[in-house]
Protein backbone atom coordinates (compact mmCIF):
# COMPACT_ATOMS: atom_id res chain seq x y z
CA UNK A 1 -94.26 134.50 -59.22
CA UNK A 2 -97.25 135.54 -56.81
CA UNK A 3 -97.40 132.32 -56.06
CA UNK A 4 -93.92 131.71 -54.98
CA UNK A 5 -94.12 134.89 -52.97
CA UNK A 6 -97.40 134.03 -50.94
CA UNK A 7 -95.27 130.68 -50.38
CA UNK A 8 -91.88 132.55 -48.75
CA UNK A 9 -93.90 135.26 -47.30
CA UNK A 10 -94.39 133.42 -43.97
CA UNK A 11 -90.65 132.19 -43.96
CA UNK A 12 -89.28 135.70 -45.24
CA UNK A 13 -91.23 136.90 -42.04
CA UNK A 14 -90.42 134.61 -39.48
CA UNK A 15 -86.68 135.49 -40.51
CA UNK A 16 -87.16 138.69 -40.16
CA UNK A 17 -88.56 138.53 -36.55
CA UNK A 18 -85.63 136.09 -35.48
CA UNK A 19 -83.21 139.26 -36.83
CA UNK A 20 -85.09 141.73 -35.22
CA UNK A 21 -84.83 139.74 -32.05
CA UNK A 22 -81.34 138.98 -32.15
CA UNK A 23 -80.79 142.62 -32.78
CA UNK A 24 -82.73 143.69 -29.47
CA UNK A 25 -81.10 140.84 -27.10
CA UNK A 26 -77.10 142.48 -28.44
CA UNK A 27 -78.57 146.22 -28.40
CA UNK A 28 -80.03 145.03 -24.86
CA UNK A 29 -76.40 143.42 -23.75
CA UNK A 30 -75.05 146.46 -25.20
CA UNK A 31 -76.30 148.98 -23.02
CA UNK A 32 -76.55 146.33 -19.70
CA UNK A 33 -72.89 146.20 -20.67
CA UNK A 34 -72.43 149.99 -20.44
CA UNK A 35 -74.35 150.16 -17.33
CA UNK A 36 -72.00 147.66 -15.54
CA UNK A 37 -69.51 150.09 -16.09
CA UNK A 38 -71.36 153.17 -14.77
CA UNK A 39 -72.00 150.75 -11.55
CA UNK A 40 -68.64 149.98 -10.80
CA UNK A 41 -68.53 153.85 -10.77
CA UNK A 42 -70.73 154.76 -8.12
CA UNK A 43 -69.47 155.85 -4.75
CA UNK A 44 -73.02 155.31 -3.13
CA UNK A 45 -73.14 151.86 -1.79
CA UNK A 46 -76.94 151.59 -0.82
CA UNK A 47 -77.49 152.87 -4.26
CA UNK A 48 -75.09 150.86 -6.07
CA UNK A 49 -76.28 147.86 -4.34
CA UNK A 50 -79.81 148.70 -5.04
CA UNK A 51 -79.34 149.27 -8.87
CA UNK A 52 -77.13 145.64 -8.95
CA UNK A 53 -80.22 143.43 -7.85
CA UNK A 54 -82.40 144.57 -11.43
CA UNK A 55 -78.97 144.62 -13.43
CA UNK A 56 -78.08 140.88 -12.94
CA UNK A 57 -81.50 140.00 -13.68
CA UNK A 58 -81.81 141.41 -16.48
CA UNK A 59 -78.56 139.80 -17.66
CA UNK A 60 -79.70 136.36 -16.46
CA UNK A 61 -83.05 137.27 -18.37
CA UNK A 62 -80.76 137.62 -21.87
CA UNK A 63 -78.48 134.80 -21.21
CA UNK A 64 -82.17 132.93 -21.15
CA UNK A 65 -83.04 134.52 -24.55
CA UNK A 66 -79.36 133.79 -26.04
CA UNK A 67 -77.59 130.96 -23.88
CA UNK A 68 -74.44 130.47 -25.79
CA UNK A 69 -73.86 134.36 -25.89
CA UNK A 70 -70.68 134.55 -24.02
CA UNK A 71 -70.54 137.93 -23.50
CA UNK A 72 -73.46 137.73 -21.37
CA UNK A 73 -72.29 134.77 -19.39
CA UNK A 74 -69.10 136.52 -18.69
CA UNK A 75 -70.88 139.77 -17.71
CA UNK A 76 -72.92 137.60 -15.22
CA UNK A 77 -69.60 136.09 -14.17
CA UNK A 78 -68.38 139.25 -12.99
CA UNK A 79 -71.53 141.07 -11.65
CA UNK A 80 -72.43 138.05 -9.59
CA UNK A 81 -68.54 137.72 -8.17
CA UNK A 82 -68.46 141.39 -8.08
CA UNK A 83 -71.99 141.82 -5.58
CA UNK A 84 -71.16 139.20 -2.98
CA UNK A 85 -67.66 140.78 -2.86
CA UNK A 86 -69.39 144.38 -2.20
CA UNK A 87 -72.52 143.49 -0.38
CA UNK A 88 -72.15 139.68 0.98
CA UNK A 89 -69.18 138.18 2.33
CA UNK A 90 -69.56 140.64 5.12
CA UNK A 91 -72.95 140.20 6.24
CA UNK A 92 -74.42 137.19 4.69
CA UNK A 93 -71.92 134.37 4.29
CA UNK A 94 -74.36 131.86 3.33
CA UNK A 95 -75.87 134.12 0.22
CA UNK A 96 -71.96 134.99 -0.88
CA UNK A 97 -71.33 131.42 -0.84
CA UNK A 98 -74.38 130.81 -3.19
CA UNK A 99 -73.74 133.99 -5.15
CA UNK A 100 -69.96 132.90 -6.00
CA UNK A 101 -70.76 129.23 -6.67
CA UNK A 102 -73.71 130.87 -8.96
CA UNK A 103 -70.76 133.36 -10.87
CA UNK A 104 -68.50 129.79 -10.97
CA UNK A 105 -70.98 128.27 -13.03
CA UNK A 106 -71.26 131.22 -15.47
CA UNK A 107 -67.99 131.16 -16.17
CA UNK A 108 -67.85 127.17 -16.42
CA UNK A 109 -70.55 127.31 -19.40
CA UNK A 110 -67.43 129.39 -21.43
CA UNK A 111 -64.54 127.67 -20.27
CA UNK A 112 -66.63 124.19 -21.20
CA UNK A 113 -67.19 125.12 -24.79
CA UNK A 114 -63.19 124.30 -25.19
CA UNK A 115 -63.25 120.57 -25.84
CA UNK A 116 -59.71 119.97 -24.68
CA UNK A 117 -60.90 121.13 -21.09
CA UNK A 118 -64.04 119.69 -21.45
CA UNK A 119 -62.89 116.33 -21.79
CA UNK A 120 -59.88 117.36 -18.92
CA UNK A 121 -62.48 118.45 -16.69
CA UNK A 122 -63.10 115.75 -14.59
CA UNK A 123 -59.96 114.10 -15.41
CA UNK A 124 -56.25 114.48 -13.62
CA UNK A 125 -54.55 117.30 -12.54
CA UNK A 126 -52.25 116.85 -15.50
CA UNK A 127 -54.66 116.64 -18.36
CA UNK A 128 -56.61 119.57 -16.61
CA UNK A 129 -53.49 121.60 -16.78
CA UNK A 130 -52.63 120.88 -20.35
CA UNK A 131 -56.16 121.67 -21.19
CA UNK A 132 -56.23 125.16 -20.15
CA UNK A 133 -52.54 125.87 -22.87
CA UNK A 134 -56.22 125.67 -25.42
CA UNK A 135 -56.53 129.20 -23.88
CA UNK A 136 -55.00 132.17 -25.00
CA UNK A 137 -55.55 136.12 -24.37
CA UNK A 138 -59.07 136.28 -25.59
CA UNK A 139 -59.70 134.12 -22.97
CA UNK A 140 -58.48 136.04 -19.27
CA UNK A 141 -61.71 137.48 -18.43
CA UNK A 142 -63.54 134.28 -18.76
CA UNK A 143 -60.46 132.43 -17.23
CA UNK A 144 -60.06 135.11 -14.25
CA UNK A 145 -63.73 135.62 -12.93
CA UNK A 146 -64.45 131.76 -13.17
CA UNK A 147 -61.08 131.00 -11.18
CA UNK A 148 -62.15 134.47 -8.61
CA UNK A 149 -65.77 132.91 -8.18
CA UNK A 150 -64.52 129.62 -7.59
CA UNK A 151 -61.39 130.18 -5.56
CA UNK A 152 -63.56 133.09 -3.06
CA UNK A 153 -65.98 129.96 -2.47
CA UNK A 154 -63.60 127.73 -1.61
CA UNK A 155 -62.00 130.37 0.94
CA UNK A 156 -64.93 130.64 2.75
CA UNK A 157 -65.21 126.53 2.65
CA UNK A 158 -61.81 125.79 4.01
CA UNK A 159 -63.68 122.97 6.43
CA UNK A 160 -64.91 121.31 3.48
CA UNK A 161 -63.28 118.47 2.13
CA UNK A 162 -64.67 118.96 -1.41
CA UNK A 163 -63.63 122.53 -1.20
CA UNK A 164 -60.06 121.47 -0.79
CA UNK A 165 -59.94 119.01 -3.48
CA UNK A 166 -60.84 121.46 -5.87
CA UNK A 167 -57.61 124.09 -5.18
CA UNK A 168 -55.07 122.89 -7.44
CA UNK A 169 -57.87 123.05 -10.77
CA UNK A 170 -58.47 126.96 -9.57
CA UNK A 171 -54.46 127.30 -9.08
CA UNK A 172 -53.91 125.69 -12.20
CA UNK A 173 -56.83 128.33 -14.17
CA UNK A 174 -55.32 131.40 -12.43
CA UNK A 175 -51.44 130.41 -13.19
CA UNK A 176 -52.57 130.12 -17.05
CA UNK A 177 -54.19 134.25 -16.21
CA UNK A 178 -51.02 134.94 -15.04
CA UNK A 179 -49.22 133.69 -17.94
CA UNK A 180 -51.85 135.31 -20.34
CA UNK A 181 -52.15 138.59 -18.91
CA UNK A 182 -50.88 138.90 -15.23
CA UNK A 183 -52.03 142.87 -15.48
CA UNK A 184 -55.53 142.05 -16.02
CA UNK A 185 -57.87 143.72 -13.75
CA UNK A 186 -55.27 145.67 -11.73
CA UNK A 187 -52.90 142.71 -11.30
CA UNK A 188 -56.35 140.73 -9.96
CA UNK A 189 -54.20 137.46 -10.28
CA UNK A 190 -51.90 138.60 -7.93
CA UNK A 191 -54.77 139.27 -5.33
CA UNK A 192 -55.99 135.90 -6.10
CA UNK A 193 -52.75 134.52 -4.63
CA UNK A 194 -52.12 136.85 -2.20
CA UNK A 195 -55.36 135.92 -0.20
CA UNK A 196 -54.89 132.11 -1.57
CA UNK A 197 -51.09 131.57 -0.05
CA UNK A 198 -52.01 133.90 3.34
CA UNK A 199 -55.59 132.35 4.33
CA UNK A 200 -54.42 129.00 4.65
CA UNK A 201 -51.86 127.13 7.17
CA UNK A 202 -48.85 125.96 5.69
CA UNK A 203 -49.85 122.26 5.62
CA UNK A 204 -52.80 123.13 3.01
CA UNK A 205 -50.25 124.90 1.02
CA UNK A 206 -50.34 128.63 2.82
CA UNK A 207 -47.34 130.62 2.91
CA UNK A 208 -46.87 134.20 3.34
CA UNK A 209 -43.27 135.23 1.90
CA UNK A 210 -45.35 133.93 -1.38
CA UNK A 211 -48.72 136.11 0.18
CA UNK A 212 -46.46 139.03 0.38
CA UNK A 213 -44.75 138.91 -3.36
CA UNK A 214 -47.95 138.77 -4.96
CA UNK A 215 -49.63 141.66 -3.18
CA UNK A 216 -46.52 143.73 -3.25
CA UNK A 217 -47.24 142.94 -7.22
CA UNK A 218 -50.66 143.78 -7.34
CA UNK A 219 -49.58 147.08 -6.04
CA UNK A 220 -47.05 147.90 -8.23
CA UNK A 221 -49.11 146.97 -11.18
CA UNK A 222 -52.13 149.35 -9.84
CA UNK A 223 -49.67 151.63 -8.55
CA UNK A 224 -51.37 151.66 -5.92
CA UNK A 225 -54.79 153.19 -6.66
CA UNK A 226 -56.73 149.62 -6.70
CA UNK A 227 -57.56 150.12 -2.44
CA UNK A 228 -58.80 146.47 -1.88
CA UNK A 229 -55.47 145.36 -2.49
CA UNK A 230 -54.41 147.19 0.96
CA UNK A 231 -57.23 145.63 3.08
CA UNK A 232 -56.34 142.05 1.62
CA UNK A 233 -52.60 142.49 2.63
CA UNK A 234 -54.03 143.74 5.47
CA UNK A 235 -55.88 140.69 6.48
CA UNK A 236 -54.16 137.77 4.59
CA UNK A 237 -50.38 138.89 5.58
CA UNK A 238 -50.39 141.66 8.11
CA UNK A 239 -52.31 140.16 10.42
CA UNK A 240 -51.33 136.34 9.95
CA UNK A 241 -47.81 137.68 10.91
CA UNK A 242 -49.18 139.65 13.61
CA UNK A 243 -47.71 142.97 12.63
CA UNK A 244 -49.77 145.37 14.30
CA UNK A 245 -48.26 148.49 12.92
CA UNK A 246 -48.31 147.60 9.53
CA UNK A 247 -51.99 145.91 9.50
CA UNK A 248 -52.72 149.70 10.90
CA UNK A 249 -50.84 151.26 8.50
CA UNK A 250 -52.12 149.63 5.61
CA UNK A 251 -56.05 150.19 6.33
CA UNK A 252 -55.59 153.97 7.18
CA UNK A 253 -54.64 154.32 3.84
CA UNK A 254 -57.62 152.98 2.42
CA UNK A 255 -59.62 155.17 4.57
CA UNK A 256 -57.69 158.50 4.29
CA UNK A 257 -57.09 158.07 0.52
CA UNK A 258 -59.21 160.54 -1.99
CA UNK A 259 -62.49 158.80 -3.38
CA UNK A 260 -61.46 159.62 -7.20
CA UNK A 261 -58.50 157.42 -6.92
CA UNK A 262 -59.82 155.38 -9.90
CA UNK A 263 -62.63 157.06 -11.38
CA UNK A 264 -63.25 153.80 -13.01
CA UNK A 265 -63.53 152.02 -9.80
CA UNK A 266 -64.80 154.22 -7.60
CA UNK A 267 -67.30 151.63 -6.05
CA UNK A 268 -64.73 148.81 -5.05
CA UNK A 269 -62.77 151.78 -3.60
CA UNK A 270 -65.53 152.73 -1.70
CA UNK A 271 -66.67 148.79 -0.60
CA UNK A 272 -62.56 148.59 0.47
CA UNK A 273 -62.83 151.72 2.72
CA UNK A 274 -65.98 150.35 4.48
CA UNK A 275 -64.31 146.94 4.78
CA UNK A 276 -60.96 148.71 6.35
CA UNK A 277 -63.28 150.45 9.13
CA UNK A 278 -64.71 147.66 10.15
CA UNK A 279 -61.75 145.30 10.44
CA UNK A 280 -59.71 148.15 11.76
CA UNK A 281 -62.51 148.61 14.55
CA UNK A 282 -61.68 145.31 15.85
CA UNK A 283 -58.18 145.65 15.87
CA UNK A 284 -57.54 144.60 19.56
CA UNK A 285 -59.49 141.29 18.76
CA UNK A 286 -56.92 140.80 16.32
CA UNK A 287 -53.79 141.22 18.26
């Protein structure tokens, strides 16, 4: 019997560690988890934007230690879309660009594990689009921050031809959120197509009556209290139809509206009131 103890001891041990490991990396994701969440409610931007940089590291540094853990990957998904929303498109195009195609590829390594859209992939638009009926609720966030990442790169790559080739595969991922769960993330979707219909000329598939539905949707489904919604019908409708009233209209009320809107997103409140200033500051260049 001593024997056969001395013999498992080493095993017993090593099992143990690999426990008490796996235990630390979910406590870990836990709490990095948790912290997202008290990020997206700061209304300091310098120290929201500060606190990001170590957060996504540290969530890069557990999808390292557990690289199937989709919770993680979908976490890095969202905090990478999420920071070159807040503190890049603005300021550093280049680094957005990088930062979005980096949250893309996140969500990719969940979306992949499905092998219908695995093997769709890099097929036809057709078997692409029957691949993604594989995904159901559990699915949105996965399905909504890969299509966001991917669909915010391609709108700043609209002079790219491989940009363009890839917009009916993120159409096709964000119509299967919309059938899933078109409420998810304050009516996100409906952003997604807002911006998607009003950035680009009708002949690569733009049009605003469509631009106009969906934010008047996202909107309703917020009911009003998700700000960036404003400044994107702001940009991608009111100022494509060159309404000057109501582009003005629309980004005073971001500005002038109370900072505890949305408790829970105070910070994207606060990155849509900065980005309302400084588009309504050039107003005049605009019309």
């Amino acid at each position: 019997m001593l024997k056969r103890i001395v013999i498992l001891f080493p095993f017993l041990l090593l099992m143990s560690g690999c426990s008490i490991n796996k235990l630390a990396i979910n406590a870990t994701g836990s709490i990095v988890e948790h912290t997202m969440d008290a990020l997206m409610e700061e209304s300091d931007l310098v120290f929201a934007e500060e606190s990001a940089h170590g957060n996504l590291k540290l969530i890069e540094g557990l999808i390292k230690a557990d690289p199937e853990n989709e919770k993680f990957l979908s976490l890095a998904a969202k905090g990478f879309s999420s920071y070159a929303l807040a503190f890049l498109e603005d300021n550093d195009k280049e680094r957005a660009k990088i930062f979005y195609e980096r949250a893309k590829g996140y969500g990719l390594r969940i979306l992949l594990k499905k092998k219908r859209f695995n093997e769709a992939f890099n097929n036809d638009i057709d078997s692409f689009n029957q691949s993604l009926e594989s995904f159901g609720r559990d699915d949105v966030s996965a399905l909504f921050w890969t299509g966001f990442s991917w669909g915010s790169w391609i709108n700043m790559n609209l002079d790219l031809p491989e940009a363009l080739v890839d917009i009916p595969k993120v159409e096709s991922i964000m119509r299967r959120v919309m059938e899933l769960d078109e409420t998810y993330y304050y009516g996100g979707v409906h952003l997604f197509f807002g911006i998607s219909y009003g950035s680009r000329s009708r002949i690569l598939g733009g049009n605003l009556e469509k631009a106009r539905a969906h934010f008047d949707m996202a909107e309703k489904i917020s009911k009003g209290n998700f700000l960036i919604a404003y400044f994107y019908q702001a940009k991608y409708y009111a100022m494509p139809i060159q309404d000057r009233s109501l582009f003005e209209s629309l980004l005073q009320k971001v500005i002038t509206s109370p900072p505890d809107l949305l408790p829970e997103q105070r910070l994207i409140n606060e990155v849509a009131k900065v980005k309302a200033k400084n588009l309504l500051y050039k107003i005049d260049e605009y019309f």
